[in-house]
N, C-alpha and C. Protein backbone atom coordinates (compact mmCIF):
# COMPACT_ATOMS: atom_id res chain seq x y z
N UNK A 1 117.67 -186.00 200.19
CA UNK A 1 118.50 -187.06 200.72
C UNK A 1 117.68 -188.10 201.46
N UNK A 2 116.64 -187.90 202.13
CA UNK A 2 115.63 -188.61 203.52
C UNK A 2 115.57 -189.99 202.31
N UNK A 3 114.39 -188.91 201.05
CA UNK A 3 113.54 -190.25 200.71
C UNK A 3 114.56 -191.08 199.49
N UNK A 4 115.43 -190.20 198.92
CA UNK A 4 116.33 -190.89 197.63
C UNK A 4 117.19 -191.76 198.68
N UNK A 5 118.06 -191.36 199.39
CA UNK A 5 118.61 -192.40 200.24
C UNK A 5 118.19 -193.21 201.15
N UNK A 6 116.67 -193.25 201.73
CA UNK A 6 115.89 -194.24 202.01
C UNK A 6 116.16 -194.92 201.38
N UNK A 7 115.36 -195.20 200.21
CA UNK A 7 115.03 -196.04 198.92
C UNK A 7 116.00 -197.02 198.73
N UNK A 8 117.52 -195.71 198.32
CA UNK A 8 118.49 -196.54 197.73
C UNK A 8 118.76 -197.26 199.12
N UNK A 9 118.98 -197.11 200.28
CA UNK A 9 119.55 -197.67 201.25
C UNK A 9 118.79 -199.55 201.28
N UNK A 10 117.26 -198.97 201.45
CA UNK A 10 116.93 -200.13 201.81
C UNK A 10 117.04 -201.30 200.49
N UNK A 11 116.96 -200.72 199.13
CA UNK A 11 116.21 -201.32 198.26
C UNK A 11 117.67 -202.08 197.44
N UNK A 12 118.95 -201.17 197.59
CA UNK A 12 120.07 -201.78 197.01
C UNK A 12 121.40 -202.14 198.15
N UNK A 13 120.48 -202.18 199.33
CA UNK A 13 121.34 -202.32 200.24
C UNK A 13 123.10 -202.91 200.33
N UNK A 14 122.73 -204.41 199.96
CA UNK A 14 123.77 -205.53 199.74
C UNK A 14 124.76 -205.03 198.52
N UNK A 15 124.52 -204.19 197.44
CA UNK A 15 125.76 -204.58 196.42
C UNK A 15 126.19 -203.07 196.44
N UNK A 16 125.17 -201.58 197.29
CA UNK A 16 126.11 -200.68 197.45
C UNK A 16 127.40 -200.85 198.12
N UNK A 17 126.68 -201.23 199.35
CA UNK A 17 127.67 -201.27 200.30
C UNK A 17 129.29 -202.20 200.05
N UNK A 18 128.99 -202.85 199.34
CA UNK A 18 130.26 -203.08 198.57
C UNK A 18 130.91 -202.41 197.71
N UNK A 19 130.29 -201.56 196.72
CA UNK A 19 130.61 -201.13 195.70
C UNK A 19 131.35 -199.79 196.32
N UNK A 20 130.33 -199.40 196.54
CA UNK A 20 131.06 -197.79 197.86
C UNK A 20 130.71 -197.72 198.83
N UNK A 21 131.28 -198.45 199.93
CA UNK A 21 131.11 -198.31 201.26
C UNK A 21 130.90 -196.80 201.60
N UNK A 22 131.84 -195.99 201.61
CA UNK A 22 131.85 -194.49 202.15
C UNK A 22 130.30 -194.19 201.72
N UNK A 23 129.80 -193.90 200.55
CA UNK A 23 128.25 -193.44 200.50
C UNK A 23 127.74 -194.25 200.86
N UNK A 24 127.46 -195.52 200.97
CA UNK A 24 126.49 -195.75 201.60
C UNK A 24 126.57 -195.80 203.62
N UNK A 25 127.82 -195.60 203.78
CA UNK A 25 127.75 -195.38 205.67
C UNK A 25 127.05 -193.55 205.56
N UNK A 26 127.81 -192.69 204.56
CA UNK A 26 127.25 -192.08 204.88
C UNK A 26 125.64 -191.26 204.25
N UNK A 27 125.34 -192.27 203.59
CA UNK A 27 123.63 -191.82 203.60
C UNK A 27 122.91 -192.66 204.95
N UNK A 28 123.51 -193.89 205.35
CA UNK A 28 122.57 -194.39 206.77
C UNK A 28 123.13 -193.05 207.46
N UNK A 29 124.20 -192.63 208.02
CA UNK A 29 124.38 -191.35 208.57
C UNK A 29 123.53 -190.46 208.74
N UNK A 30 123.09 -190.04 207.41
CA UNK A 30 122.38 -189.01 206.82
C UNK A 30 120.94 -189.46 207.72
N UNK A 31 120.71 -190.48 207.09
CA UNK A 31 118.66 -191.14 207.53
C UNK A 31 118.68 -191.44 208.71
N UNK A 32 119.82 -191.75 209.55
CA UNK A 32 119.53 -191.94 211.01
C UNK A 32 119.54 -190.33 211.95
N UNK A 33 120.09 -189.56 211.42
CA UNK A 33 120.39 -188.23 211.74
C UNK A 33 118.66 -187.51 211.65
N UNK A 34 118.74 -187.93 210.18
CA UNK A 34 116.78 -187.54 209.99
C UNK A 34 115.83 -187.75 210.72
N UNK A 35 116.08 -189.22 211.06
CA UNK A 35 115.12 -190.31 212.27
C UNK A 35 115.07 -189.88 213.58
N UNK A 36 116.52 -189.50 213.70
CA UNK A 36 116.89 -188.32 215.10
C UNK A 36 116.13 -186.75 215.33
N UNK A 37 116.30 -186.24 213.86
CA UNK A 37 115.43 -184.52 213.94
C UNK A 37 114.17 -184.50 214.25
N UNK A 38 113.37 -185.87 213.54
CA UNK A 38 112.10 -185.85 213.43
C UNK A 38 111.21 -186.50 214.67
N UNK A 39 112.34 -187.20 215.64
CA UNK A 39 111.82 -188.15 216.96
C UNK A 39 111.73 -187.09 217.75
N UNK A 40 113.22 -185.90 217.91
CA UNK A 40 113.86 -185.50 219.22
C UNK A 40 112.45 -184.35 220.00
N UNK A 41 111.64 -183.88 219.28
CA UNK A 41 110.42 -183.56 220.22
C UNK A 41 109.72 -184.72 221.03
N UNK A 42 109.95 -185.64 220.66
CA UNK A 42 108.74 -186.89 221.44
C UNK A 42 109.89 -187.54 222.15
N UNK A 43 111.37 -187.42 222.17
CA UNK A 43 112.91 -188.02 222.81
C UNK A 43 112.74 -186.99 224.09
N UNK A 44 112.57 -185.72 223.46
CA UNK A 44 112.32 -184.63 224.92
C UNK A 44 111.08 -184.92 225.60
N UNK A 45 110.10 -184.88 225.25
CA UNK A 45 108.90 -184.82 225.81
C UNK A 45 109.07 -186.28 226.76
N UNK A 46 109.30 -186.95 226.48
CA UNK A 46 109.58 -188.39 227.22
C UNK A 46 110.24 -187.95 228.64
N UNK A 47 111.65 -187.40 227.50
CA UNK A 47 112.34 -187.27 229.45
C UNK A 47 112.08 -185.94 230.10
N UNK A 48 111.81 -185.33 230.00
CA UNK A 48 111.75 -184.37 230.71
C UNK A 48 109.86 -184.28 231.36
N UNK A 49 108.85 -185.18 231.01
CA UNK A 49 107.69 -185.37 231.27
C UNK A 49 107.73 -186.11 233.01
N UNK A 50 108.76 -186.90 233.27
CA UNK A 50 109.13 -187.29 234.80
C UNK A 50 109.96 -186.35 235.82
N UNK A 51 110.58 -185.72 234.61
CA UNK A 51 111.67 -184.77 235.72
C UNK A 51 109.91 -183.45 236.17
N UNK A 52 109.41 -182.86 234.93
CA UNK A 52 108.34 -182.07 235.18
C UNK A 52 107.15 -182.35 236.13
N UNK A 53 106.82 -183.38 236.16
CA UNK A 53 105.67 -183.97 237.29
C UNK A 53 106.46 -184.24 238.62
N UNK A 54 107.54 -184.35 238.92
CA UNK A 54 107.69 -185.17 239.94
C UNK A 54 108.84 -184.04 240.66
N UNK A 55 109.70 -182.92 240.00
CA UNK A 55 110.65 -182.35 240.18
C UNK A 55 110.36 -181.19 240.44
N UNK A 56 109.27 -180.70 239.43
CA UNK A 56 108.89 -179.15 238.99
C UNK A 56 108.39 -178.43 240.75
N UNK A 57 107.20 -179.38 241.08
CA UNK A 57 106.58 -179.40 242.54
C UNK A 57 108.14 -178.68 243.60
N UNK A 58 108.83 -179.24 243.19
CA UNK A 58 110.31 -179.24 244.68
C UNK A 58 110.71 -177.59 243.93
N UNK A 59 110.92 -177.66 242.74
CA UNK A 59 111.71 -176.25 241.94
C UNK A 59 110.49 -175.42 242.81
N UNK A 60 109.61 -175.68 242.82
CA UNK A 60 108.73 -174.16 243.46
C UNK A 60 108.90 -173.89 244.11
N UNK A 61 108.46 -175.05 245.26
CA UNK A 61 108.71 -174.88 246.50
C UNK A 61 110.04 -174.04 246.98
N UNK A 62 111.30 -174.79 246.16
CA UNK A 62 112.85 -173.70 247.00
C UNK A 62 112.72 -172.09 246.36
N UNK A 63 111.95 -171.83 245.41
CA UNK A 63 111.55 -170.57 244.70
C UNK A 63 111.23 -169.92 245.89
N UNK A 64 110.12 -170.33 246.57
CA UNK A 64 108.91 -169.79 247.37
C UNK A 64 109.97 -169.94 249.10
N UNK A 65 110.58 -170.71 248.92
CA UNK A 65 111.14 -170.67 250.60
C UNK A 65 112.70 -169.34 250.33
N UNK A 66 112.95 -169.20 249.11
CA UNK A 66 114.11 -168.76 248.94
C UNK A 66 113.49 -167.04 248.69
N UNK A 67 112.39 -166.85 248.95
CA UNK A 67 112.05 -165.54 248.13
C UNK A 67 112.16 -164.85 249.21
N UNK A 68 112.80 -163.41 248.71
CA UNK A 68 113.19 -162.17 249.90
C UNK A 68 112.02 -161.42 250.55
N UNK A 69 111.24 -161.41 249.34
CA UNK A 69 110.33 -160.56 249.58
C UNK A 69 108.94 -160.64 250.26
N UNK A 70 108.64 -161.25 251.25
CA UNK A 70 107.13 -161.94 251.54
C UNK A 70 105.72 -161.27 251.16
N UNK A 71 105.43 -161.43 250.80
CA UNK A 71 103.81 -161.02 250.84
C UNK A 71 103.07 -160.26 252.07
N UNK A 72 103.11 -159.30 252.43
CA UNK A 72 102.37 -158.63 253.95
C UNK A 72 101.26 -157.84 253.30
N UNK A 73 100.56 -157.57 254.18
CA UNK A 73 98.99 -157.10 254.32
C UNK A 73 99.63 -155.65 255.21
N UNK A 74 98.68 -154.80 254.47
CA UNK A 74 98.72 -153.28 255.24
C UNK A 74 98.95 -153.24 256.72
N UNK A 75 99.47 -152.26 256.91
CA UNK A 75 99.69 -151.99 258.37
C UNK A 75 98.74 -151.33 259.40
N UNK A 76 98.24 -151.09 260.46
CA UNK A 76 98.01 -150.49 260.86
C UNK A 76 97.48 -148.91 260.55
N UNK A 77 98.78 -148.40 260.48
CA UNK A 77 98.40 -146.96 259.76
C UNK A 77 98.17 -146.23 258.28
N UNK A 78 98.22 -147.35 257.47
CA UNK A 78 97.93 -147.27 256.13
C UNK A 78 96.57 -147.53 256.43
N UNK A 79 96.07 -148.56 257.56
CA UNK A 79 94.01 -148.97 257.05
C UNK A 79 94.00 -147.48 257.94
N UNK A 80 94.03 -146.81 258.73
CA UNK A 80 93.83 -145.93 259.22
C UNK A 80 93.39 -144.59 258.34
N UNK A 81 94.90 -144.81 257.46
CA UNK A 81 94.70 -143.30 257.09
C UNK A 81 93.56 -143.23 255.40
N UNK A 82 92.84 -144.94 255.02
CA UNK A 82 92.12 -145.08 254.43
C UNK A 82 90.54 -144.23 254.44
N UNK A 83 89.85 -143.23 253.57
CA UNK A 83 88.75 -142.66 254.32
C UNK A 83 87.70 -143.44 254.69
N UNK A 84 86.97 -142.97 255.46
CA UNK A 84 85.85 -143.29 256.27
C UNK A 84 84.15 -143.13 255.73
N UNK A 85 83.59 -143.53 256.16
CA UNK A 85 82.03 -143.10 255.07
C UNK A 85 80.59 -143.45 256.24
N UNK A 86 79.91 -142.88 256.57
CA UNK A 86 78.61 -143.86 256.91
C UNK A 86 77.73 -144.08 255.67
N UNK A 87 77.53 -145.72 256.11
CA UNK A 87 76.87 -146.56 254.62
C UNK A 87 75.09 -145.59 255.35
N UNK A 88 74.65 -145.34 254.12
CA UNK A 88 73.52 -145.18 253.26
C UNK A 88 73.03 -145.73 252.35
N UNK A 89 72.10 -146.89 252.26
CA UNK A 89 71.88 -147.80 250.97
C UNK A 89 71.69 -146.56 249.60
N UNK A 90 71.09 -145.64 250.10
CA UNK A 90 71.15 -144.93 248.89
C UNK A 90 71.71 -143.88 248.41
N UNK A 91 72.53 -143.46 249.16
CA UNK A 91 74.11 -142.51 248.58
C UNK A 91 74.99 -143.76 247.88
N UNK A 92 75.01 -144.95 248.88
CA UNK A 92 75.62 -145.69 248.04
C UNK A 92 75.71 -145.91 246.25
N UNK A 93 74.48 -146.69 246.56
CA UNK A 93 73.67 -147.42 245.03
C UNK A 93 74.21 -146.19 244.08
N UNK A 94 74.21 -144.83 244.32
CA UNK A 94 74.02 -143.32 243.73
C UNK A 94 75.59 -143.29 243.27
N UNK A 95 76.75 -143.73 244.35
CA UNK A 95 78.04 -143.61 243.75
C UNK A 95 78.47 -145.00 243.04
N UNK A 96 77.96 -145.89 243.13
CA UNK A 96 78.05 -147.06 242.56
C UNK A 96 78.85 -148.45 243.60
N UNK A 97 78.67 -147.89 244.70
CA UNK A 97 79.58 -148.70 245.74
C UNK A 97 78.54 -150.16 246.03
N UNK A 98 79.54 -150.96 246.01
CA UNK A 98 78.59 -152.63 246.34
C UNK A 98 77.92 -152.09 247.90
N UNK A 99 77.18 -152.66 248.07
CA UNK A 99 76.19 -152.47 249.25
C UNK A 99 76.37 -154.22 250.22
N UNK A 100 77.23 -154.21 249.77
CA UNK A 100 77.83 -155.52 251.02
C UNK A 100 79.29 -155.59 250.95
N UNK A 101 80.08 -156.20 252.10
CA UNK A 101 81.43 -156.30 252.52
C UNK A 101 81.94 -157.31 251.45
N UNK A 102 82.51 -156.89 250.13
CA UNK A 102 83.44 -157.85 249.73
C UNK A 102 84.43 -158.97 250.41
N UNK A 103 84.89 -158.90 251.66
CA UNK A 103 85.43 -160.08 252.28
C UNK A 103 84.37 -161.12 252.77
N UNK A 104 83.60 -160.73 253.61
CA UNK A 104 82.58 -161.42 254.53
C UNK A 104 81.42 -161.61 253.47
N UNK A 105 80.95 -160.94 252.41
CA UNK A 105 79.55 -160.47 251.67
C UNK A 105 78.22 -160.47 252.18
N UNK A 106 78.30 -159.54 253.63
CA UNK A 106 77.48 -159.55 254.48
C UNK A 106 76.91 -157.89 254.09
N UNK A 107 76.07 -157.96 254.15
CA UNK A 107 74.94 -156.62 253.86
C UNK A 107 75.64 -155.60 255.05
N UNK A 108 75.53 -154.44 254.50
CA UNK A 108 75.82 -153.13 255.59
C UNK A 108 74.72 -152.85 256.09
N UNK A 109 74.87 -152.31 257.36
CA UNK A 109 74.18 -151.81 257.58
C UNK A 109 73.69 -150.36 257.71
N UNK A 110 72.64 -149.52 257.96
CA UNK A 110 72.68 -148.36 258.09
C UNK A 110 73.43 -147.41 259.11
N UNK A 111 73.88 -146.28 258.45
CA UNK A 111 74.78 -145.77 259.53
C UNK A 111 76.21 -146.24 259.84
N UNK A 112 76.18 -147.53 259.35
CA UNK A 112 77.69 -148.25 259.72
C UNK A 112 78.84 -147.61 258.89
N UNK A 113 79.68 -147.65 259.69
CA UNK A 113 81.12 -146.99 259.51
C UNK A 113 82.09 -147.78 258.67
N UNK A 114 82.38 -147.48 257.21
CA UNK A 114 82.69 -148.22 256.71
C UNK A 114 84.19 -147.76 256.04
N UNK A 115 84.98 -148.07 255.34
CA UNK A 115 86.51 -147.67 254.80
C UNK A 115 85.94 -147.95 252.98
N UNK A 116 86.60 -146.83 252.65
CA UNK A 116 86.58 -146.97 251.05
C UNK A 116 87.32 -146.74 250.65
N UNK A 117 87.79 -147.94 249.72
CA UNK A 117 89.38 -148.01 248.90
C UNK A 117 89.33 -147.10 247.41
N UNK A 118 90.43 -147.09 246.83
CA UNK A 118 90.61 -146.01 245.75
C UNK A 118 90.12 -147.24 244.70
N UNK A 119 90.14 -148.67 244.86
CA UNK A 119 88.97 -148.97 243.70
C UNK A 119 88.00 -149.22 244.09
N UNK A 120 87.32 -148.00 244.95
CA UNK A 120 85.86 -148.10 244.71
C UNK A 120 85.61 -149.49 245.60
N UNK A 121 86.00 -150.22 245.98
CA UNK A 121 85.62 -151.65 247.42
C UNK A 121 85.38 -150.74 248.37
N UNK A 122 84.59 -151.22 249.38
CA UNK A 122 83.95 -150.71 250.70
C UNK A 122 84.28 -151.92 251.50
């Protein structure tokens, strides 16, 4: 229908449309409908490209102020009941433990009293 009623549309325009109005309103029907299927990704992308840059930012934000659940850091008696170790550079190296503080990445020292997590962080 796209390219036969293209054709005929543009090419016999003037003496269809007299002859049989009804087909020819409805093949422009038809090719503007086409013109419509084949735009409406770049018709969306248009509008919804201002609502996304400029809107999306605010949608997070009420996500993030509306959320029940906050984010908290261990308590007290959870780092507590974490085990304990004195660093040895070379018991370490031997179990495979980093030999500096993953937060700070400051070197241990000997003897120092350190916490070791179940993945293996010191």
């Amino acid at each position: 229908w796209f390219l036969l009623g293209h054709f005929w549309l543009v090419q016999a325009a003037s003496s269809c449309s007299e002859t049989s109005p009804h087909l020819f309103h409805l093949t422009a029907a038809l090719i503007i409908l086409q013109y419509t299927l084949m735009l409406l990704p770049l018709i969306m992308l248009l509008i919804l490209t201002p609502f996304l840059c400029l809107c999306l930012p605010c949608i997070i934000q009420g996500f993030l102020f509306f959320n029940k659940s906050p984010v908290r850091g261990a308590t007290k008696r959870e780092i507590n009941r974490l085990p304990t170790e004195k660093f040895s550079a070379t018991e370490f190296s031997e179990k495979g433990y980093d030999e500096q503080c993953a937060i700070c990445i400051a070197d241990f020292e000997n003897s120092e009293i350190i916490r070791v997590l179940r993945c293996r962080h010191v």
